[in-house]
Each structure stands twice: as structure tokens, then as C-alpha cells.
PDB file of N, CA and C in Angstrom:
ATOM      1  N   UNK A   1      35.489   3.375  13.341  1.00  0.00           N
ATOM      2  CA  UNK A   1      35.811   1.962  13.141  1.00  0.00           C
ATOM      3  C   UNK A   1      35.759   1.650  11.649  1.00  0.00           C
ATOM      4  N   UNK A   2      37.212   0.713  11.302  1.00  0.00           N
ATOM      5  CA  UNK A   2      36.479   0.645   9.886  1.00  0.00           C
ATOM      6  C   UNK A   2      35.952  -0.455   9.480  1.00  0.00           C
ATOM      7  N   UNK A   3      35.486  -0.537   8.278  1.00  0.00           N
ATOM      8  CA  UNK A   3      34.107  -1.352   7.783  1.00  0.00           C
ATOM      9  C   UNK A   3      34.471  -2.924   7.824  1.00  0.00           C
ATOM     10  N   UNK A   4      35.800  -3.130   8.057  1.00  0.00           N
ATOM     11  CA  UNK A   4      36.613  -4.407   7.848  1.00  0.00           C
ATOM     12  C   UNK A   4      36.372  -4.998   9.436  1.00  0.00           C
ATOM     13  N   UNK A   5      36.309  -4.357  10.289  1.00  0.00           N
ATOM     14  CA  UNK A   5      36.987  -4.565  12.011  1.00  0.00           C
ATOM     15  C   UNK A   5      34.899  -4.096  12.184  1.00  0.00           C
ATOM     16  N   UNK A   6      34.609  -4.102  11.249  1.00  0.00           N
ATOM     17  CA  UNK A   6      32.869  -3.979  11.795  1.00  0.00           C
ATOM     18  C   UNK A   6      32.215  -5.289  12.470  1.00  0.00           C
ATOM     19  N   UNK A   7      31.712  -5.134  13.646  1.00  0.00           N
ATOM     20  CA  UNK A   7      31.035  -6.735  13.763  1.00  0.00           C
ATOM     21  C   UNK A   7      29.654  -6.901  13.306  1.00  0.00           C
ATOM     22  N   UNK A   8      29.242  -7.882  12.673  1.00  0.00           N
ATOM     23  CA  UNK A   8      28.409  -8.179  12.584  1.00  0.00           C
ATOM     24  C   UNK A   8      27.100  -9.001  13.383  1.00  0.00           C
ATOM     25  N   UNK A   9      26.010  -8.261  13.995  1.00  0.00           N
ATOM     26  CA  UNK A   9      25.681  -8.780  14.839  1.00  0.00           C
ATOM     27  C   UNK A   9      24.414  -9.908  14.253  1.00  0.00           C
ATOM     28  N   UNK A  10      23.909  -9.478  13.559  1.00  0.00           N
ATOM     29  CA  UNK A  10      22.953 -10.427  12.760  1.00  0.00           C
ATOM     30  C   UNK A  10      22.804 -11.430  12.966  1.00  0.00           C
ATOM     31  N   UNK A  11      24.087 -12.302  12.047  1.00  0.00           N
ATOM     32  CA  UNK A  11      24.074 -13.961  12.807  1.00  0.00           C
ATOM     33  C   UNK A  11      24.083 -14.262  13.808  1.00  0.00           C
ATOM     34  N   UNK A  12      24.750 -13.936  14.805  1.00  0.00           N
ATOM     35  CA  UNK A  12      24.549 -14.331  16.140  1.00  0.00           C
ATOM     36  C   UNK A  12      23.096 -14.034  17.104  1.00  0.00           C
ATOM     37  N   UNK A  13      22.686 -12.988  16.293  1.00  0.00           N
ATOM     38  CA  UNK A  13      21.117 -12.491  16.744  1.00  0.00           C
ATOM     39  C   UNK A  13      20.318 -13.802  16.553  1.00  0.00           C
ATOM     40  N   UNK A  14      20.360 -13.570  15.071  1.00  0.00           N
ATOM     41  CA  UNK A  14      19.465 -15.146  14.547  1.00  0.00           C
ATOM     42  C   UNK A  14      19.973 -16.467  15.253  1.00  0.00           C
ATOM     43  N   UNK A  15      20.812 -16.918  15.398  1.00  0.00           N
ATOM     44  CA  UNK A  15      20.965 -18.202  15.991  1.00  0.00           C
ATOM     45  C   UNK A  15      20.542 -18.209  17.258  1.00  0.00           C
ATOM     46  N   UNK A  16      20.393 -16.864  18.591  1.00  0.00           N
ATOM     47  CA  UNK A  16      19.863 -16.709  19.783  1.00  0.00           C
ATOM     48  C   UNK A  16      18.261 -16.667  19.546  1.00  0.00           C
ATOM     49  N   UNK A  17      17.787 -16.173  18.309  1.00  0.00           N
ATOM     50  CA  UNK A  17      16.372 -16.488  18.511  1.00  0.00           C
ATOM     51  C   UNK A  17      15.927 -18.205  17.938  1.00  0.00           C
ATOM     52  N   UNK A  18      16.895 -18.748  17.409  1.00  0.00           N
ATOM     53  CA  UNK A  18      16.191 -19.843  17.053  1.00  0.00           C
ATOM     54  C   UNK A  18      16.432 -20.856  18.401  1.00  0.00           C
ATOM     55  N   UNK A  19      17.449 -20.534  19.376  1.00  0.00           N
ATOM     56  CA  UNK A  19      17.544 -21.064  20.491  1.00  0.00           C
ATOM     57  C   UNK A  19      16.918 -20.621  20.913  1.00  0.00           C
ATOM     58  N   UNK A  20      16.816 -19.548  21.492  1.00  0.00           N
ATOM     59  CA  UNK A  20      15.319 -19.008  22.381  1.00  0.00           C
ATOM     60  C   UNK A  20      13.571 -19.940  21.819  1.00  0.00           C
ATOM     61  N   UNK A  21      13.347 -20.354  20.814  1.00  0.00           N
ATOM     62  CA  UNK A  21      12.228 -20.463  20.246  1.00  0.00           C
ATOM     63  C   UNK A  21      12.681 -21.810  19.722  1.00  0.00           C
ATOM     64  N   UNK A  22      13.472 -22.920  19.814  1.00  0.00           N
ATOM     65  CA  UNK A  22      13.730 -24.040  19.724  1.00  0.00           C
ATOM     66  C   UNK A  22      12.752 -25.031  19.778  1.00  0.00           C
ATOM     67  N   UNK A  23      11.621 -24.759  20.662  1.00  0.00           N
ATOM     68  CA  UNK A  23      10.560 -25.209  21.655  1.00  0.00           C
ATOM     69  C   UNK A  23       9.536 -25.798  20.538  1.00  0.00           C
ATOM     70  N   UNK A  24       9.948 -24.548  19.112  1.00  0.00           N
ATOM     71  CA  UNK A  24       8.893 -24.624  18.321  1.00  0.00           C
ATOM     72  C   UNK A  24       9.050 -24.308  17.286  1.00  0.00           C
ATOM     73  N   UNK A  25      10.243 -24.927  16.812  1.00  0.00           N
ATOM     74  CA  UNK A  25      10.821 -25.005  15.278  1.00  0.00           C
ATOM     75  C   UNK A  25      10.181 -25.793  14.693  1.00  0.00           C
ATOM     76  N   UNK A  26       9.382 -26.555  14.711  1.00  0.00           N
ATOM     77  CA  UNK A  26       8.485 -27.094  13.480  1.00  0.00           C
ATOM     78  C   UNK A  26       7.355 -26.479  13.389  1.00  0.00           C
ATOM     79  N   UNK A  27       6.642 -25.402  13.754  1.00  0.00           N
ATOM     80  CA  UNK A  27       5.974 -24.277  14.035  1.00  0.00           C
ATOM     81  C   UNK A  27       6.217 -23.065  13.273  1.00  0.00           C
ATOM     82  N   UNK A  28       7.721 -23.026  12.938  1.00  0.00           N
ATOM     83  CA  UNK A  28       8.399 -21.381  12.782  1.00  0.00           C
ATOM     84  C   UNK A  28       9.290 -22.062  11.587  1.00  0.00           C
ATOM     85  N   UNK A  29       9.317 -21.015  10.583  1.00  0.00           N
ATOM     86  CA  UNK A  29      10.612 -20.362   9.449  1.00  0.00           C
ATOM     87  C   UNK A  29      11.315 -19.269   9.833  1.00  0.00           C
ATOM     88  N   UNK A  30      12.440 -19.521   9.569  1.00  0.00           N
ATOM     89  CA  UNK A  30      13.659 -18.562   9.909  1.00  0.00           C
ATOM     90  C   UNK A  30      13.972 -18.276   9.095  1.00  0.00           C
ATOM     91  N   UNK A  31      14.266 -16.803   8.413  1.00  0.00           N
ATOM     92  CA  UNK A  31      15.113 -16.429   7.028  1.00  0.00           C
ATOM     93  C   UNK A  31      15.522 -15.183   7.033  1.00  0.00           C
ATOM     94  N   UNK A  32      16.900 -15.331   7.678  1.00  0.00           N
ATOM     95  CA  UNK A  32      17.841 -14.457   7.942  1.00  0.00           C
ATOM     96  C   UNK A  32      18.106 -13.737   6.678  1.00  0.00           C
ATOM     97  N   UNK A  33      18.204 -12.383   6.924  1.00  0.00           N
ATOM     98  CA  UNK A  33      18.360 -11.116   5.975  1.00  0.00           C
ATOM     99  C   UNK A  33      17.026 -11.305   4.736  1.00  0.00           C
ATOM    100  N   UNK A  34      16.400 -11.712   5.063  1.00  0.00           N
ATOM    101  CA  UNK A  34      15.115 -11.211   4.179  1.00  0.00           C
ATOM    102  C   UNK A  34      15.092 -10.531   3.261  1.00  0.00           C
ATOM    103  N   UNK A  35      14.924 -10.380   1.956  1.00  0.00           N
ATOM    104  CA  UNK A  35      15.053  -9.440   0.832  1.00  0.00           C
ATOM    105  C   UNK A  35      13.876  -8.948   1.106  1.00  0.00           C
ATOM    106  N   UNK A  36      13.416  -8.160   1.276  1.00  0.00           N
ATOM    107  CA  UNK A  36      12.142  -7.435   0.701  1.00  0.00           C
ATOM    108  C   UNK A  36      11.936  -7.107  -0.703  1.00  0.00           C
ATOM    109  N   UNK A  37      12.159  -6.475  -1.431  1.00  0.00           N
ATOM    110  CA  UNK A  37      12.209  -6.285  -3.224  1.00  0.00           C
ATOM    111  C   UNK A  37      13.225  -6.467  -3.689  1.00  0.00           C
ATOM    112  N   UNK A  38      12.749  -6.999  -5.202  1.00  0.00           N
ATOM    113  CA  UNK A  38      13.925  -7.129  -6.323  1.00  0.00           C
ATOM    114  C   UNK A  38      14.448  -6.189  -6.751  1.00  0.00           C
ATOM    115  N   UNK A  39      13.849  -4.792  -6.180  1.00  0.00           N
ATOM    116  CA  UNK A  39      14.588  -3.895  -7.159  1.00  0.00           C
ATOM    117  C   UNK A  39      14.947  -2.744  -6.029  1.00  0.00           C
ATOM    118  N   UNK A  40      15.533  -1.596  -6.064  1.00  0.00           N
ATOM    119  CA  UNK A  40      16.008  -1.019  -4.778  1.00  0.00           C
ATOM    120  C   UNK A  40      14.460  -0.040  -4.832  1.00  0.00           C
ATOM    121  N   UNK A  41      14.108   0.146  -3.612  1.00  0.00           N
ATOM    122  CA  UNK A  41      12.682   1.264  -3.047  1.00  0.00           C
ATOM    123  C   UNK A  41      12.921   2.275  -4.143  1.00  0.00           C
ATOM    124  N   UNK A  42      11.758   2.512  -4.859  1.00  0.00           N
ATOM    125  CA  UNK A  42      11.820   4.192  -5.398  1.00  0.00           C
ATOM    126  C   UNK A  42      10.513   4.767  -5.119  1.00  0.00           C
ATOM    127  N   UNK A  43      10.397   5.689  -4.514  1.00  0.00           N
ATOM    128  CA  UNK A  43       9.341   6.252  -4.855  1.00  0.00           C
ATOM    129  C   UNK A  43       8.791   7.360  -5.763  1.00  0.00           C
ATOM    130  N   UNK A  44       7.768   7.029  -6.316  1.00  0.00           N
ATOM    131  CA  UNK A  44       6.866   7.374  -7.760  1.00  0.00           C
ATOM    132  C   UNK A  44       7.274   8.947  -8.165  1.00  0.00           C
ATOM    133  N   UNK A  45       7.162   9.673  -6.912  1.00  0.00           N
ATOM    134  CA  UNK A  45       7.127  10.920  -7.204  1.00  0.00           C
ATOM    135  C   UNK A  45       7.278  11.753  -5.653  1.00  0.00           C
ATOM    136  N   UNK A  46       8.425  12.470  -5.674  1.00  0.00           N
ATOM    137  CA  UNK A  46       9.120  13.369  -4.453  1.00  0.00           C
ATOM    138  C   UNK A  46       9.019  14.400  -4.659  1.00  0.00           C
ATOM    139  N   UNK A  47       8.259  15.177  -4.161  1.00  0.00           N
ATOM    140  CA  UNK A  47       8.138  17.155  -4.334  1.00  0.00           C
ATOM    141  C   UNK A  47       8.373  17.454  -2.730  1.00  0.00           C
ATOM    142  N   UNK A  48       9.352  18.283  -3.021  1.00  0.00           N
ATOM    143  CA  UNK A  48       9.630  19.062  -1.940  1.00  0.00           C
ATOM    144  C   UNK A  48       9.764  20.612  -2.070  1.00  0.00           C
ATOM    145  N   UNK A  49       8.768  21.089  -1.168  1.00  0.00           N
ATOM    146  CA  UNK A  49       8.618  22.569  -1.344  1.00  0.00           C
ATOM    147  C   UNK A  49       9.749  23.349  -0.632  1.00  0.00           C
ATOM    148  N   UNK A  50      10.334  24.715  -1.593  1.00  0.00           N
ATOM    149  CA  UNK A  50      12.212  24.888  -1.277  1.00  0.00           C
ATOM    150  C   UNK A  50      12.047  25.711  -0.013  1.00  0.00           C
ATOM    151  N   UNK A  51      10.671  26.611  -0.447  1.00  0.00           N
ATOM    152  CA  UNK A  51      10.468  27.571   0.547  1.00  0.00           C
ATOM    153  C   UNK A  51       9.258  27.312   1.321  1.00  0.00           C
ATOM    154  N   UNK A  52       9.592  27.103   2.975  1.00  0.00           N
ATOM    155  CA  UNK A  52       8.248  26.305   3.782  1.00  0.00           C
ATOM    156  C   UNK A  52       7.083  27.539   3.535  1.00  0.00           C
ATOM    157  N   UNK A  53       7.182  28.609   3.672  1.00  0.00           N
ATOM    158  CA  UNK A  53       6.286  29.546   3.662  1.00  0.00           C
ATOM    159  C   UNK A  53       5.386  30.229   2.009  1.00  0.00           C
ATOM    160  N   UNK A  54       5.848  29.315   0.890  1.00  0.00           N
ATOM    161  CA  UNK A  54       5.845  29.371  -0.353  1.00  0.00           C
ATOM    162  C   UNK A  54       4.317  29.147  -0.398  1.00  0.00           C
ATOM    163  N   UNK A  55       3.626  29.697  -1.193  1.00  0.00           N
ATOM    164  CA  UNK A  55       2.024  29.587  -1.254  1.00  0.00           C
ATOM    165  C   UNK A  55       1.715  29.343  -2.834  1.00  0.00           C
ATOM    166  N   UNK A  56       1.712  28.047  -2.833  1.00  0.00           N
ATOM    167  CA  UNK A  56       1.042  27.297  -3.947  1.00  0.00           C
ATOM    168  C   UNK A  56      -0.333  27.143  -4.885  1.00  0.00           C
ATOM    169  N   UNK A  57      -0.199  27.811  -5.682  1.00  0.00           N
ATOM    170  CA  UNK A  57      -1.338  28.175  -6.260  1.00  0.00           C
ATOM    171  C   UNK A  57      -2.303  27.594  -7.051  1.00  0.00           C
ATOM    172  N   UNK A  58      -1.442  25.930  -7.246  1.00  0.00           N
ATOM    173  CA  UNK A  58      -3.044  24.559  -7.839  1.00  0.00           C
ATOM    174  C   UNK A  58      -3.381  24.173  -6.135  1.00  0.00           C
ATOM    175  N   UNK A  59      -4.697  23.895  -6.795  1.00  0.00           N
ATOM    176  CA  UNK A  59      -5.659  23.047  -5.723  1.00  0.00           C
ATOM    177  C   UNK A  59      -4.960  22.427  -4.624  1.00  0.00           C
ATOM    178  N   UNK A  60      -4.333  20.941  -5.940  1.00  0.00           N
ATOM    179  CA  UNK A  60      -3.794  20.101  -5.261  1.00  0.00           C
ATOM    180  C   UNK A  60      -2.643  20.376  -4.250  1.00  0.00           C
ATOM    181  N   UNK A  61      -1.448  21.331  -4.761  1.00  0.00           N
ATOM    182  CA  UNK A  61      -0.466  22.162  -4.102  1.00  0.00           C
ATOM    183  C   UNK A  61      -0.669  22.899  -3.037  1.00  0.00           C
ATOM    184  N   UNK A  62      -2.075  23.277  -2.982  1.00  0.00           N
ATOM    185  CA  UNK A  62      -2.100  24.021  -1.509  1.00  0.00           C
ATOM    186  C   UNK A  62      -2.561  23.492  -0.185  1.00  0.00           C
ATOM    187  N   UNK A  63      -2.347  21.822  -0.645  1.00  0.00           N
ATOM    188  CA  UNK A  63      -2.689  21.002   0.790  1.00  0.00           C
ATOM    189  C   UNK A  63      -0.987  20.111   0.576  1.00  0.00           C
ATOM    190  N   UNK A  64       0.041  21.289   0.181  1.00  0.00           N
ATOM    191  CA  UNK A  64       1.995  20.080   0.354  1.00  0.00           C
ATOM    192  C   UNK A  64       1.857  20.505   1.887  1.00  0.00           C
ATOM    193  N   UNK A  65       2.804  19.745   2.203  1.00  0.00           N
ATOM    194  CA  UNK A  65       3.555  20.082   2.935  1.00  0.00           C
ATOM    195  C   UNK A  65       5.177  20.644   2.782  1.00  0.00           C
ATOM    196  N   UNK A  66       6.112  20.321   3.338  1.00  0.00           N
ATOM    197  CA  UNK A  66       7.505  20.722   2.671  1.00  0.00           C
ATOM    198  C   UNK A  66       8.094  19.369   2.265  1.00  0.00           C
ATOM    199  N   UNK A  67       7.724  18.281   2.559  1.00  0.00           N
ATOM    200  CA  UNK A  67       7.806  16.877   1.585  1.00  0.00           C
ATOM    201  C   UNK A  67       6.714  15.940   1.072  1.00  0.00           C
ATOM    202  N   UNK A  68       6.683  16.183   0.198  1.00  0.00           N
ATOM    203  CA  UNK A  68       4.982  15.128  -0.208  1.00  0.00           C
ATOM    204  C   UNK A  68       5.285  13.823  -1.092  1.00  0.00           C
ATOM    205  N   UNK A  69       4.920  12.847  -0.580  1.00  0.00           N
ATOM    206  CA  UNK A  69       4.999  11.226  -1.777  1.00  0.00           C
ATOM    207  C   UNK A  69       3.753  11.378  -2.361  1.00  0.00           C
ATOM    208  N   UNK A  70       4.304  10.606  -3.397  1.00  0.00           N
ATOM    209  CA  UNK A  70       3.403  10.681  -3.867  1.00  0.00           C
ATOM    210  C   UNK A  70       3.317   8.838  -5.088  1.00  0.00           C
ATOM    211  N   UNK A  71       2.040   8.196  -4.502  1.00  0.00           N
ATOM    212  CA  UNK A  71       2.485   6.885  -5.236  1.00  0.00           C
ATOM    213  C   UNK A  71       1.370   6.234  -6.122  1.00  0.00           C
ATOM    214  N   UNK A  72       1.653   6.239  -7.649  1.00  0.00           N
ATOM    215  CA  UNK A  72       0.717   6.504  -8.645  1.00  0.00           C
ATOM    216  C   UNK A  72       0.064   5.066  -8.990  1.00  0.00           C
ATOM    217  N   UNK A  73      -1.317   5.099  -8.979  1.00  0.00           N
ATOM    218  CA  UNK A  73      -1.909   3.867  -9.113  1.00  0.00           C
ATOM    219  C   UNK A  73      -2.650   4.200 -10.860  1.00  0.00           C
ATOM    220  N   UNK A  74      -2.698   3.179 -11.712  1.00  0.00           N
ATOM    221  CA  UNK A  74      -3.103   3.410 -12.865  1.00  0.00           C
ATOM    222  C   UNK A  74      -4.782   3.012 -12.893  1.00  0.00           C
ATOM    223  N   UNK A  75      -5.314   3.103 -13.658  1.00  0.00           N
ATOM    224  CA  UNK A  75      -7.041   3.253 -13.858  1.00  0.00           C
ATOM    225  C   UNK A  75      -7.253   1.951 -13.470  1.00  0.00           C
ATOM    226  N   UNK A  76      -6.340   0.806 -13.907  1.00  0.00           N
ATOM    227  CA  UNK A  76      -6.774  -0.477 -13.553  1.00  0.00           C
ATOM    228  C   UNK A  76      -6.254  -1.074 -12.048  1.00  0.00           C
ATOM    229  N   UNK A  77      -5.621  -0.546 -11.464  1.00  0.00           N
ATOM    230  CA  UNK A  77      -5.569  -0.401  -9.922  1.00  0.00           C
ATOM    231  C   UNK A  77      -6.420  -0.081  -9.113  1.00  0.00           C
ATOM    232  N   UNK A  78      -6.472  -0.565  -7.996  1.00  0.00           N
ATOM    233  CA  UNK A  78      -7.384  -0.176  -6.449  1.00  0.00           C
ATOM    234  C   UNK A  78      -6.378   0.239  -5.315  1.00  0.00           C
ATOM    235  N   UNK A  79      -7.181   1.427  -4.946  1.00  0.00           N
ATOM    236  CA  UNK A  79      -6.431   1.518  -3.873  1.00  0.00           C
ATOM    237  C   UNK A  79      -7.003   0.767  -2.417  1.00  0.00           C
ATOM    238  N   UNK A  80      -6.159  -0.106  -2.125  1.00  0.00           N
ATOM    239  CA  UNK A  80      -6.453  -1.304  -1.247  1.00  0.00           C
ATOM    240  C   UNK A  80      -5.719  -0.627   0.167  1.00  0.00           C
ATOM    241  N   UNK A  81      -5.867  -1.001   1.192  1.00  0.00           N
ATOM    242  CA  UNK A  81      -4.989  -1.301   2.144  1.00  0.00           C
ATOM    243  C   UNK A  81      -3.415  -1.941   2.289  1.00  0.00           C
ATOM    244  N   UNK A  82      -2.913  -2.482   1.237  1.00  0.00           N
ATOM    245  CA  UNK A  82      -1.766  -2.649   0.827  1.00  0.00           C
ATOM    246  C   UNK A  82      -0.754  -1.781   0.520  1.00  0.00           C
ATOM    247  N   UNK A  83      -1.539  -0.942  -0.310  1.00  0.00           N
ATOM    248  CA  UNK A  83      -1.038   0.231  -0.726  1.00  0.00           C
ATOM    249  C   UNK A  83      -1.029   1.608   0.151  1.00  0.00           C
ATOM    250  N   UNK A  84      -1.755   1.088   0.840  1.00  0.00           N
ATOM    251  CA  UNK A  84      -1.977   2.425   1.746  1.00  0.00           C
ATOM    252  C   UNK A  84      -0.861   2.020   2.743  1.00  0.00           C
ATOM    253  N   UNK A  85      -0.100   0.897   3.101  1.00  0.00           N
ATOM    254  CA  UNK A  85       0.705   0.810   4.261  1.00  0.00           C
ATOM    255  C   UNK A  85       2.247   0.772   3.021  1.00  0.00           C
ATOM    256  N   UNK A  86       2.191   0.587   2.066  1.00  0.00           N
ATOM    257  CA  UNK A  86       3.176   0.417   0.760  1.00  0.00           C
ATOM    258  C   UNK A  86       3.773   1.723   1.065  1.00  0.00           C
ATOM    259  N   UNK A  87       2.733   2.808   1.246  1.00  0.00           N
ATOM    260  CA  UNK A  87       3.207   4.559   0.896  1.00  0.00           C
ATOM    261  C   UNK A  87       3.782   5.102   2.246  1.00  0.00           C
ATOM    262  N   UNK A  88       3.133   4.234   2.949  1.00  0.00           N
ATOM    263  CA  UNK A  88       3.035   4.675   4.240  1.00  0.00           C
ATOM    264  C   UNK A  88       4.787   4.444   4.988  1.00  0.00           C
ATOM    265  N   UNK A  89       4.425   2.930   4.555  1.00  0.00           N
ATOM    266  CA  UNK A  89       6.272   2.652   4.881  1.00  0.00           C
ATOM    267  C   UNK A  89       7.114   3.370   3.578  1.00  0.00           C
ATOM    268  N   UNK A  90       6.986   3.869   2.497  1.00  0.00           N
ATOM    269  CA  UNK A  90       7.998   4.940   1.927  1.00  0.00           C
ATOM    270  C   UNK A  90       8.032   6.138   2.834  1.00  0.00           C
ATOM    271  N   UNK A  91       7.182   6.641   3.118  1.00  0.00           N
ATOM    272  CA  UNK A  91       7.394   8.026   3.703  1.00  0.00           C
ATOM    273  C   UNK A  91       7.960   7.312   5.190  1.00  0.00           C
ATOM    274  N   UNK A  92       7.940   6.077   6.061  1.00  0.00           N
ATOM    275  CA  UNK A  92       8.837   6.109   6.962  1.00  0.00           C
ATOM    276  C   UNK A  92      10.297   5.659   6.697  1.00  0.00           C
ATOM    277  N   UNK A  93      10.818   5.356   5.783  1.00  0.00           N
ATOM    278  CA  UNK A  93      12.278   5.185   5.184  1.00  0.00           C
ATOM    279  C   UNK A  93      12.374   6.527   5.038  1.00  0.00           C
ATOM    280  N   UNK A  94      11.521   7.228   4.160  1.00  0.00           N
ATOM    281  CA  UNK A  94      12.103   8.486   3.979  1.00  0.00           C
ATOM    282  C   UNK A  94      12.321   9.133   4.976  1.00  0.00           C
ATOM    283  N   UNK A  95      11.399   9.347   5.783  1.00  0.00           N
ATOM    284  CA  UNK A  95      12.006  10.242   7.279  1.00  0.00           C
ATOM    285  C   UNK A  95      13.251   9.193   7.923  1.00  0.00           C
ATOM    286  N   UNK A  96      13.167   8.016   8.315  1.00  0.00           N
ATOM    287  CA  UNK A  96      14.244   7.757   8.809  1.00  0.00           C
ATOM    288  C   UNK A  96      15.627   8.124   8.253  1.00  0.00           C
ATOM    289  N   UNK A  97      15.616   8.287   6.896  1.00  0.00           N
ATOM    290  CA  UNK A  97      16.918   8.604   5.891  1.00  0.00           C
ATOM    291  C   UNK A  97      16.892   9.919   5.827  1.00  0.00           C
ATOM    292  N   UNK A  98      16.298  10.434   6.597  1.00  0.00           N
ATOM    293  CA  UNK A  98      16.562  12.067   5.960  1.00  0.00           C
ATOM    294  C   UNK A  98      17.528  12.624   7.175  1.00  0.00           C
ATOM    295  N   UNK A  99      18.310  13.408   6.428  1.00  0.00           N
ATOM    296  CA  UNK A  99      19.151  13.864   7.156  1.00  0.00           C
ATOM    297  C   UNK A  99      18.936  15.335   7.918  1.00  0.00           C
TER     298      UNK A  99
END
């Protein structure tokens, strides 16, 4: 199909939930297509090992796997619970996008 003759189901999604939930629109915000960030996802640092059976010889290297994130907090950072679900949802984009 091409991208022109594509339907878009979105809007019509959103307008069925604000009817569905009508009950309690002064209760609820609606904000169709949501940006999440200003800038497109990157993550910090992607190592991927070429060969799965490859035996890595720093410390840190011998606990990869065959894809490792990796997301860098500076001295004046905490690692919070924020961040821990921040990395967490990179590595699930990344598996969902991986081909």
C-alpha cells in the first residue's frame, strides 16, 4: 500500500476514547500524538559483540552480552529510578527496532 492511500487510524482512535470517557472530561487531558523528546532517542553508548562466542578480556567486558547500552551519568548525577526505567525503555526500542 502506498504511503498516500495509508489510513490513518489515530484520530479516529482518539475521538472514540474521548467518547468512551466523555463521562469524565473535566477529570481527563487528551493530547493526541504526544511528543516525548525534543531531540530524536540516542543512546550514550552501543557495543555490540561481532562474535557471540568472543571472550573478552576487561573486567567490565566479560559480563557483554552480544548487545550492551550503555547510559552515562556524570559525577554530579544520581542514579535514581528514572533513569533506571530511561535505559530500560532504550534497550526496549532497541529490541523492538532490531531487525
Amino acid at each position: 500500500m502506498s504511503e498516500s492511500k495509508k489510513t490513518q487510524w489515530h484520530p479516529p482512535f482518539c475521538a472514540a476514547m474521548k467518547l468512551e470517557l466523555k463521562a469524565n472530561k473535566k477529570d481527563l487531558c487528551f493530547e493526541s500524538e504526544h511528543t516525548l523528546n525534543t531531540k530524536p532517542i540516542q543512546l550514550d553508548l552501543l557495543v555490540i559483540k561481532k562474535r557471540k562466542k568472543a571472550k573478552i578480556q576487561n573486567e567490565i567486558g566479560r559480563i557483554f552480552r552480544q548487545h550492551n547500552i550503555f547510559e552515562y551519568k556524570s559525577p554530579e548525577d544520581e542514579l535514581g529510578i528514572d533513569v533506571y526505567f530511561k535505559t530500560l525503555a532504550y534497550a526496549c526500542l532497541y529490541k523492538a527496532n532490531a531487525e
